[in-house]
Protein backbone atom coordinates (compact mmCIF):
# COMPACT_ATOMS: atom_id res chain seq x y z
CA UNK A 1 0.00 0.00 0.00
CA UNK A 2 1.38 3.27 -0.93
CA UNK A 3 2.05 6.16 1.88
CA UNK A 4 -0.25 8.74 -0.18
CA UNK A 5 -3.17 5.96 0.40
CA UNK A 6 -2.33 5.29 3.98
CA UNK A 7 -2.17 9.33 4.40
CA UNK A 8 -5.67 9.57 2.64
CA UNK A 9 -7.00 7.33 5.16
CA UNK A 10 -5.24 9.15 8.47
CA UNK A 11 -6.66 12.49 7.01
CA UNK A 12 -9.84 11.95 6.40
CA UNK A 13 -10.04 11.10 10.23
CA UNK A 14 -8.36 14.43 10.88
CA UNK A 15 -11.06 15.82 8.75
CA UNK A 16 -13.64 15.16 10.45
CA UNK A 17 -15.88 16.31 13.13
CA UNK A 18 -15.68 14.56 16.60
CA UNK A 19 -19.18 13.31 16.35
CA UNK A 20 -19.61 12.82 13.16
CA UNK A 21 -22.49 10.40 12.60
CA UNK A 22 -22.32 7.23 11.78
CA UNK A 23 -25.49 5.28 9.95
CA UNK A 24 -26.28 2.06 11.33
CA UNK A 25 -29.01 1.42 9.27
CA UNK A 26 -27.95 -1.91 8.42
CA UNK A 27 -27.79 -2.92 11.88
CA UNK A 28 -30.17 -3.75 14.49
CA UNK A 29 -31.98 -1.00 15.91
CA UNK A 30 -32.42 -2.20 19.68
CA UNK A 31 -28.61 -3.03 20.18
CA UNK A 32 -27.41 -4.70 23.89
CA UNK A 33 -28.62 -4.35 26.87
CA UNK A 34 -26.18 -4.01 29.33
CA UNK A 35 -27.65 -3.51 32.90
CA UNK A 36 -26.20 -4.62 36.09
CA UNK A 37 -23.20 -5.75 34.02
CA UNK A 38 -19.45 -5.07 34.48
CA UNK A 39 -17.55 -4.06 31.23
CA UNK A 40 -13.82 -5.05 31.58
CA UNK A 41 -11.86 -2.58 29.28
CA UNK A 42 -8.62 -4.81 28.76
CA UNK A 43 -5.28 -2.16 28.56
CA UNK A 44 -2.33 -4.18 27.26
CA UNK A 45 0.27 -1.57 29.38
CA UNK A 46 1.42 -0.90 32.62
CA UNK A 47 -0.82 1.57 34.52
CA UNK A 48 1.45 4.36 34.05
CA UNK A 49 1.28 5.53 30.79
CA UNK A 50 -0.88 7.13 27.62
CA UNK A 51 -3.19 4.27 27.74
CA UNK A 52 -4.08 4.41 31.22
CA UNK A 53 -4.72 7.99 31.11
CA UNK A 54 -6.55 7.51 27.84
CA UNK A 55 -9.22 4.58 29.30
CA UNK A 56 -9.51 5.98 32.38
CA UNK A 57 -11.11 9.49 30.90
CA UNK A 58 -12.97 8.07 28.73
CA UNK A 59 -14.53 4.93 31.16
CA UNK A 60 -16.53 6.89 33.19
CA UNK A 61 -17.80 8.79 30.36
CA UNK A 62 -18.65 5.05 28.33
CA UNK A 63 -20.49 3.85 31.40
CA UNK A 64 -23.01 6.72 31.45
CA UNK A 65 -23.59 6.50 27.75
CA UNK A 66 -24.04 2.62 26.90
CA UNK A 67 -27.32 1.06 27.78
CA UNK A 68 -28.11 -0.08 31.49
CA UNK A 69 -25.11 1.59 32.14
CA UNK A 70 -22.94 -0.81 33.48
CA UNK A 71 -19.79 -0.42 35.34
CA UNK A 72 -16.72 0.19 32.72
CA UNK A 73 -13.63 -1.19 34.48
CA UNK A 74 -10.14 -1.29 33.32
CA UNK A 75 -7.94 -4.26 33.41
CA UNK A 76 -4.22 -3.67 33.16
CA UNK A 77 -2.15 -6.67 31.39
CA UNK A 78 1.68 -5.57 30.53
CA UNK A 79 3.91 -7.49 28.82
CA UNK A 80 6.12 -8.28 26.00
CA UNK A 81 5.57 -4.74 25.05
CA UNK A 82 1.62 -5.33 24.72
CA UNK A 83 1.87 -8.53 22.79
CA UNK A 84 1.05 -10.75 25.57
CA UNK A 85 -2.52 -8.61 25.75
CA UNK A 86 -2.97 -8.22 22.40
CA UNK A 87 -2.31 -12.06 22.00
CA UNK A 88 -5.14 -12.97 24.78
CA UNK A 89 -7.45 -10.90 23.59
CA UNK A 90 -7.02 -12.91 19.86
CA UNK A 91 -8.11 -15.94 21.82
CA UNK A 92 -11.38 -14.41 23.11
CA UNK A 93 -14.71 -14.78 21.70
CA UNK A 94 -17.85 -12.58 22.01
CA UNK A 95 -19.87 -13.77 24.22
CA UNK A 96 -22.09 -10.75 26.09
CA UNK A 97 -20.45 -7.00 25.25
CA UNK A 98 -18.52 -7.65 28.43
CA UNK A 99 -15.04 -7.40 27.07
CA UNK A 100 -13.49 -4.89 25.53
CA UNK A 101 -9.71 -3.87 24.41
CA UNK A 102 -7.61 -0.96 23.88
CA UNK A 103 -4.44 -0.97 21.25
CA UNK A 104 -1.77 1.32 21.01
CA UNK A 105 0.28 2.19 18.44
CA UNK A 106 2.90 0.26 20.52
CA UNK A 107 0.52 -2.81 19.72
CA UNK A 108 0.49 -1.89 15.85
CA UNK A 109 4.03 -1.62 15.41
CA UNK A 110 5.30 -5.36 15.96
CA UNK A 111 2.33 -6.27 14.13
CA UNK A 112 3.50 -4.31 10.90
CA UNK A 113 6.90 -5.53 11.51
CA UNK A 114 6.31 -8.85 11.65
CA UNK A 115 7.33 -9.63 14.93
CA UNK A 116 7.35 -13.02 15.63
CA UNK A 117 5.48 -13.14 19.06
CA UNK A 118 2.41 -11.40 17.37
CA UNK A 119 -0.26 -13.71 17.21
CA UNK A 120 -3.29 -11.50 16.74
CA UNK A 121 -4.92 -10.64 14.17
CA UNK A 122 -6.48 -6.94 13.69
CA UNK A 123 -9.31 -7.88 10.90
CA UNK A 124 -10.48 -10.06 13.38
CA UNK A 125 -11.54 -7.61 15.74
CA UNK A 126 -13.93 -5.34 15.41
CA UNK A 127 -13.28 -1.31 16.21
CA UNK A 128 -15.65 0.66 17.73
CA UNK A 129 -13.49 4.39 18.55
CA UNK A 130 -9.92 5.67 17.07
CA UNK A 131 -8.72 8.03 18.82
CA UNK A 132 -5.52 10.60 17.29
CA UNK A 133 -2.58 11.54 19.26
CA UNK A 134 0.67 13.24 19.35
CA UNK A 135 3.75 12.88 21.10
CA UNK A 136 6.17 15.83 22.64
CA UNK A 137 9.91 14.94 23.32
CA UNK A 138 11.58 17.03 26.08
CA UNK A 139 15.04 17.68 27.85
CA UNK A 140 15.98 18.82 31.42
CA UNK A 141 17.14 22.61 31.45
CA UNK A 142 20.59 22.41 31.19
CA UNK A 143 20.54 20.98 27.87
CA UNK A 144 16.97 22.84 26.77
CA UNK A 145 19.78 25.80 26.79
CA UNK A 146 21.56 24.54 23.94
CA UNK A 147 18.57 24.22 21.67
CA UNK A 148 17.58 27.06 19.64
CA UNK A 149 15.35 25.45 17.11
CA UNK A 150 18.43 22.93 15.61
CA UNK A 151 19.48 20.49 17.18
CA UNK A 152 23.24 21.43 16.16
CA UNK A 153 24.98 21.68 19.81
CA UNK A 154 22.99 19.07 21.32
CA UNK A 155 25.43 16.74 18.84
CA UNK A 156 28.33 16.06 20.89
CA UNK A 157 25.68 14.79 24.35
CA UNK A 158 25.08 11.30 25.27
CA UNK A 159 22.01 10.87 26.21
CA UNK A 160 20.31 7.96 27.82
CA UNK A 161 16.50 7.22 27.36
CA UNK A 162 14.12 4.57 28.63
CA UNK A 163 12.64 2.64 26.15
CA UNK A 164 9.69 0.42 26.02
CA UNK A 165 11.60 -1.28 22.69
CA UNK A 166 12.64 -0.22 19.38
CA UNK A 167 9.46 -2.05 17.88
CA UNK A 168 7.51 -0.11 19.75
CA UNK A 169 5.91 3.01 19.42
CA UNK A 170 9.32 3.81 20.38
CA UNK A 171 10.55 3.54 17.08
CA UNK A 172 9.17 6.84 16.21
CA UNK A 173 11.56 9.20 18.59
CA UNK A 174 14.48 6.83 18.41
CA UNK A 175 14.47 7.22 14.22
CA UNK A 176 13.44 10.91 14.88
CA UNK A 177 17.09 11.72 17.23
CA UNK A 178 19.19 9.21 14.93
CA UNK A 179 17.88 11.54 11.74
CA UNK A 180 19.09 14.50 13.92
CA UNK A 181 22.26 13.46 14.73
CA UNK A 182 22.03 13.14 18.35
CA UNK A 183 23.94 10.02 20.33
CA UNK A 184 20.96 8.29 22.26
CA UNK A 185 21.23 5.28 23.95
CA UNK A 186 18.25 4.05 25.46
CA UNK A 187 17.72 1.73 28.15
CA UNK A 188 15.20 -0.80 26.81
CA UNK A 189 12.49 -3.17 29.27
CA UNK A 190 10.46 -0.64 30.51
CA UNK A 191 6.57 -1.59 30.98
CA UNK A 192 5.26 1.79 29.55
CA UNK A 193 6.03 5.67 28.82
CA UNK A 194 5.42 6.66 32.46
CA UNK A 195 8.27 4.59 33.73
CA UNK A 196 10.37 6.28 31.34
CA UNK A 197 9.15 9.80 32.61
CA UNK A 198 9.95 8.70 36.22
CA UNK A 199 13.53 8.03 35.11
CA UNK A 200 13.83 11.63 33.39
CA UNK A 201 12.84 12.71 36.71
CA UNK A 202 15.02 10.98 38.96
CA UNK A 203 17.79 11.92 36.59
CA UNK A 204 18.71 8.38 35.45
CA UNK A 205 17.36 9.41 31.52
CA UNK A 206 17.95 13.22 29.92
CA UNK A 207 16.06 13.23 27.28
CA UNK A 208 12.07 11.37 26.94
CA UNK A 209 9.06 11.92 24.52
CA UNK A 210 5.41 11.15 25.99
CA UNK A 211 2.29 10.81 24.05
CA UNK A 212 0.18 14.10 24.70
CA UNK A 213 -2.43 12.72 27.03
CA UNK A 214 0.58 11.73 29.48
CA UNK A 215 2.29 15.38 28.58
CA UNK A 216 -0.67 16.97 29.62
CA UNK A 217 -0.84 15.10 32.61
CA UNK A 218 2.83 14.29 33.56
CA UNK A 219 5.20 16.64 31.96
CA UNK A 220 3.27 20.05 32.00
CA UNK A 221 3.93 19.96 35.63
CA UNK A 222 7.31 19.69 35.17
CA UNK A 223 7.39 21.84 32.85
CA UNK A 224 5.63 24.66 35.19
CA UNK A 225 8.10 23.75 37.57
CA UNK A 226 11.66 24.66 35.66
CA UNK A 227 12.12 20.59 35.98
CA UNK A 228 11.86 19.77 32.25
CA UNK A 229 11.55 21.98 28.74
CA UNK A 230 9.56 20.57 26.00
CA UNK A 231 12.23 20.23 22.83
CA UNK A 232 9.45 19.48 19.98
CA UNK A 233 6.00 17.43 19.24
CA UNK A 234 6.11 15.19 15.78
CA UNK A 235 3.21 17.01 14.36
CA UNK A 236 0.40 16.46 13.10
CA UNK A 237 -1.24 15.72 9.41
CA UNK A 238 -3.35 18.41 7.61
CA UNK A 239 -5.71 17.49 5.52
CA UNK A 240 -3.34 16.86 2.04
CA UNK A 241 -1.04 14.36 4.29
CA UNK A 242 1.46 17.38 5.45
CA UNK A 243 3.12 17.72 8.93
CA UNK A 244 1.86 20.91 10.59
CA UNK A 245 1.89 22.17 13.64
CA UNK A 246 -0.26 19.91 16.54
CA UNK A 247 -2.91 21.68 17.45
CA UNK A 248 -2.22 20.69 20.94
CA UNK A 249 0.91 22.32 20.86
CA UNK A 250 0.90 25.37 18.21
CA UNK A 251 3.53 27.09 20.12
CA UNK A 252 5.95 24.35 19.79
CA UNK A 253 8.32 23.15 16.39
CA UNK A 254 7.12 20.43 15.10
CA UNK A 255 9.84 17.79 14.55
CA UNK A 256 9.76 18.71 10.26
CA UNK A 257 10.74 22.24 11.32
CA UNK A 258 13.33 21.06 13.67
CA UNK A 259 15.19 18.74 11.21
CA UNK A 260 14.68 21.44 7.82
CA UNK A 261 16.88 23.49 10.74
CA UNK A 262 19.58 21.22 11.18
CA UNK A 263 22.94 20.25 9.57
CA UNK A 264 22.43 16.63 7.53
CA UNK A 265 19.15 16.16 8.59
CA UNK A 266 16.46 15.62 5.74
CA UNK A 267 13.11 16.13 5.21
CA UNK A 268 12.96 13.90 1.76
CA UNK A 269 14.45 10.69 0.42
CA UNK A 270 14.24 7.17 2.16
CA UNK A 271 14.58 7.54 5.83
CA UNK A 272 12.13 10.36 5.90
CA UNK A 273 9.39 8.55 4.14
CA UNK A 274 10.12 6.09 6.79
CA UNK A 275 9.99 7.91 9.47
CA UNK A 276 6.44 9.91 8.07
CA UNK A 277 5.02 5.99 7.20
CA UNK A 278 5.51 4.77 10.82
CA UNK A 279 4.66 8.50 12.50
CA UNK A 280 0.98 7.75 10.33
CA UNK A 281 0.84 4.26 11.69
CA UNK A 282 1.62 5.44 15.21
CA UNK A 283 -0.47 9.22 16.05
CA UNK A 284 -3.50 9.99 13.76
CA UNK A 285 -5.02 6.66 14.69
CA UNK A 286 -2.92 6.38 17.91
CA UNK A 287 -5.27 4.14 20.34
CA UNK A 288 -8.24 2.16 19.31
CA UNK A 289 -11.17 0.24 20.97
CA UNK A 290 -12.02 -3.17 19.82
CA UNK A 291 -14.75 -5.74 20.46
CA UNK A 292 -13.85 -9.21 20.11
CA UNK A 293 -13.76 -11.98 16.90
CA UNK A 294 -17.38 -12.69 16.12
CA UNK A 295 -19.04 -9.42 17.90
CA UNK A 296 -22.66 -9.17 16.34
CA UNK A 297 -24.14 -6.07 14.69
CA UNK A 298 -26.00 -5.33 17.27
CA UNK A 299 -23.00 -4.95 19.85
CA UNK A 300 -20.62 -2.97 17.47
CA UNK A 301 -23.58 -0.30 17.00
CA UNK A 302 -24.51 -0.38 20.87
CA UNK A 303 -21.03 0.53 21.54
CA UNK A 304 -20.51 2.42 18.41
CA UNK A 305 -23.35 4.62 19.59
CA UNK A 306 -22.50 4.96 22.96
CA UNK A 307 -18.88 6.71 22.09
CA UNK A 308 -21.18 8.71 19.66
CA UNK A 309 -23.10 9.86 22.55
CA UNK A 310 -20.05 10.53 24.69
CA UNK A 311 -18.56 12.48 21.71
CA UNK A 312 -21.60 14.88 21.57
CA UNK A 313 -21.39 15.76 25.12
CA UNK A 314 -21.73 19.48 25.10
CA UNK A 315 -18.63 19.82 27.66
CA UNK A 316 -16.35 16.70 25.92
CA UNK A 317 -14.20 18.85 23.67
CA UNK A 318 -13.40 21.13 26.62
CA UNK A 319 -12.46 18.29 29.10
CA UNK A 320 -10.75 16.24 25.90
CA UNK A 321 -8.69 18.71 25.63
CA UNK A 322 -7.70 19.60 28.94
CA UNK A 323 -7.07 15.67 29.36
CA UNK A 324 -6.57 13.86 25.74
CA UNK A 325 -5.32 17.10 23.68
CA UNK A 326 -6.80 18.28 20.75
CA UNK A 327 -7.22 15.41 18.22
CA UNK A 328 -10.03 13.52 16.14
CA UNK A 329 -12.01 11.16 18.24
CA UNK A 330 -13.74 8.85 15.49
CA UNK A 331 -16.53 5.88 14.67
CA UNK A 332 -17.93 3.85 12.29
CA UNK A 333 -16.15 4.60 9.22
CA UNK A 334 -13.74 7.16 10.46
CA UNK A 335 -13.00 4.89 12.76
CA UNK A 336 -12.22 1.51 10.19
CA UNK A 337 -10.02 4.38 7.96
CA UNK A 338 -8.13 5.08 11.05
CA UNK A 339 -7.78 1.36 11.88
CA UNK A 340 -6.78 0.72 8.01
CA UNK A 341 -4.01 3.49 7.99
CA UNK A 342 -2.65 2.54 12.08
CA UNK A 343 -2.35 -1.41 10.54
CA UNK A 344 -0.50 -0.39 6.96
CA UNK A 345 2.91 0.57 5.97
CA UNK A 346 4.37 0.90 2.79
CA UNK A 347 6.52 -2.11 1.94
CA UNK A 348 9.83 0.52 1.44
CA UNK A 349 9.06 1.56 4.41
CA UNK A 350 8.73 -1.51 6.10
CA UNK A 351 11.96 -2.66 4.61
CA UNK A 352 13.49 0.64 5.58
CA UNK A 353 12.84 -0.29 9.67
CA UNK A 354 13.95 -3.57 9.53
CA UNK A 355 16.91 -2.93 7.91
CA UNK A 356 17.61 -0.17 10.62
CA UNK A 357 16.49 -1.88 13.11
CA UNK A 358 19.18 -4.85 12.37
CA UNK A 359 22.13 -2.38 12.21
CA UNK A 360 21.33 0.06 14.49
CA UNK A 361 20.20 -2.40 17.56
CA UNK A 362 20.55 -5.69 16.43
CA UNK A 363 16.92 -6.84 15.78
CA UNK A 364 15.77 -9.14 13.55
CA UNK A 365 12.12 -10.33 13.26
CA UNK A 366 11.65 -13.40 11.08
């Protein structure tokens, strides 16, 4: 699939409206009933990161809106860098509307590369809400006073980060420093972003990205405090597929601007197209909601419009965006485009990665 395609699909998300509606007419009209029920939201992560922050705004909000209003719990199962969720939710079958799973883009990646513990399969599934990202990478304030919009005499640092893996999600900021020049070595086996925030602050990394919803609620206190400077955000996609400024953070460079700024880095040719592929797979369509293989009609459009109904709250895009950021929240349609553009790469680019990924930290996935 080519990128212009998979950037089609990402934009059209970013397009459109919040709660934009979705027909159902070819579903059942009465949906699920789900009174005196407990939904268990499944979070492949640790409870310290992006996807923690992300199921716990929106639970709440879910429980109120589907029908009977059940309780909306969430169940935290880290490992393997989300795999070892991902894979036991593959094994589940529908049974009752009970179940329920959140992926990351840290859950898309290995499947796009091909990793070899990946046993799920995403057209099984069946996605009810996309929701878009970004990400912001920041320094402490020693070295925030050597950037000035390049990252030219931040060359000659060594900077540790902790890393979740370079198949993650990960991949994204690691490709992003290596295209700047900087030396970063990261510290891999962390169970999710926040651990790798708690090592920036304890001093043991210098340098960290978070996805917005944990820089809102993380970071922005640190930044408030003189304990961390934010360094850039990766952007976001306007609607012809370009990186602007995210609308989250207008005040800040995006990462584009920052590399068109400095000495030998390049925003053209191979390893950007890389980098822009894997950024699309990772942000627009960042986190996703899934019902299990074999869901009915009737339980994709109860759910379907129950995030509709949470979307049209008259106060959800002002606490979205004091909690989330501001980014495309998106269903039925929107929602399988995201889905389609988080779960393709082009094959260059694909090829690109695990090339790099052998020479610049030894992995190979068979």
């Amino acid at each position: 699939m080519s990128i212009t395609k998979i950037t089609r699909w990402a934009t059209l998300g970013l397009a459109a409206s919040a709660a934009v509606a979705f027909s159902i007419q070819a579903v059942a009209a009465d949906g699920i009933d789900l009174k005196g029920k407990t939904v268990e939201w499944v979070i492949p992560f640790s409870e310290s990161g992006g996807s923690a922050k992300w199921s716990h705004f929106y639970a709440p909000l879910l429980s109120e809106a589907l029908p009977g209003k059940p309780t909306v719990v969430v169940k935290f199962m880290p490992g393997a860098g989300s795999t070892k969720g991902a894979n036991w939710f593959q094994k589940r079958k529908y049974k009752n509307g009970t179940t329920i799973f959140g992926s990351s883009g840290s859950t898309q990646f290995p499947y796009l590369l091909g990793d070899p513990r990946v046993k799920y399969e995403y057209k099984d599934w069946n996605v009810v809400m996309a929701s878009g990202t970004g990400g912001v990478a920041y320094l402490p304030p020693d070295l925030a006073k050597k950037f000035d919009g390049d990252a030219d005499d931040l060359k000659d640092i060594n900077f540790i980060y902790g890393s979740q893996g370079a198949t993650r999600l990960d991949l994204v900021p690691l490709l992003a420093w290596e295209m700047l020049g900087l030396k970063v070595e990261p510290v891999f086996g962390i169970k999710g972003r926040g651990d790798g925030r708690l090592m920036f602050e304890r001093g043991e990394a210098n340098i960290d990205y978070q996805t917005s919803s944990s820089y809102l609620k993380g970071v922005a206190p640190l930044v408030k405090e003189g304990k961390a400077v934010p360094m850039m955000s990766w952007g976001s996609l306007d609607a012809d597929g370009n990186i602007v400024r995210d609308p989250t953070f207008p005040d800040m460079p995006t990462f584009k601007e920052v590399c068109d700024a400095t000495a030998g880095c390049e925003t053209k040719g191979e390893q950007w197209e890389a980098w822009k592929a894997f950024f699309i797979a990772g942000f627009p369509a960042q986190k996703m909601v899934f019902l299990p293989q074999g869901a009915p009609a009737e339980a994709i459009a109860t759910y379907t419009k129950a995030f509709q109904a949470v979307h049209a709250r008259s106060d959800f895009a002002e606490i979205s965006a004091v909690r989330l950021g501001k980014y495309p929240q998106m269903t039925g349609d929107m929602a399988t485009g995201a889905l389609n553009s988080a779960t393709n790469v082009p094959a260059e680019a694909k090829a690109f990665v695990l090339n790099w990924l052998k020479e610049r930290y030894g992995v190979t996935l068979k």
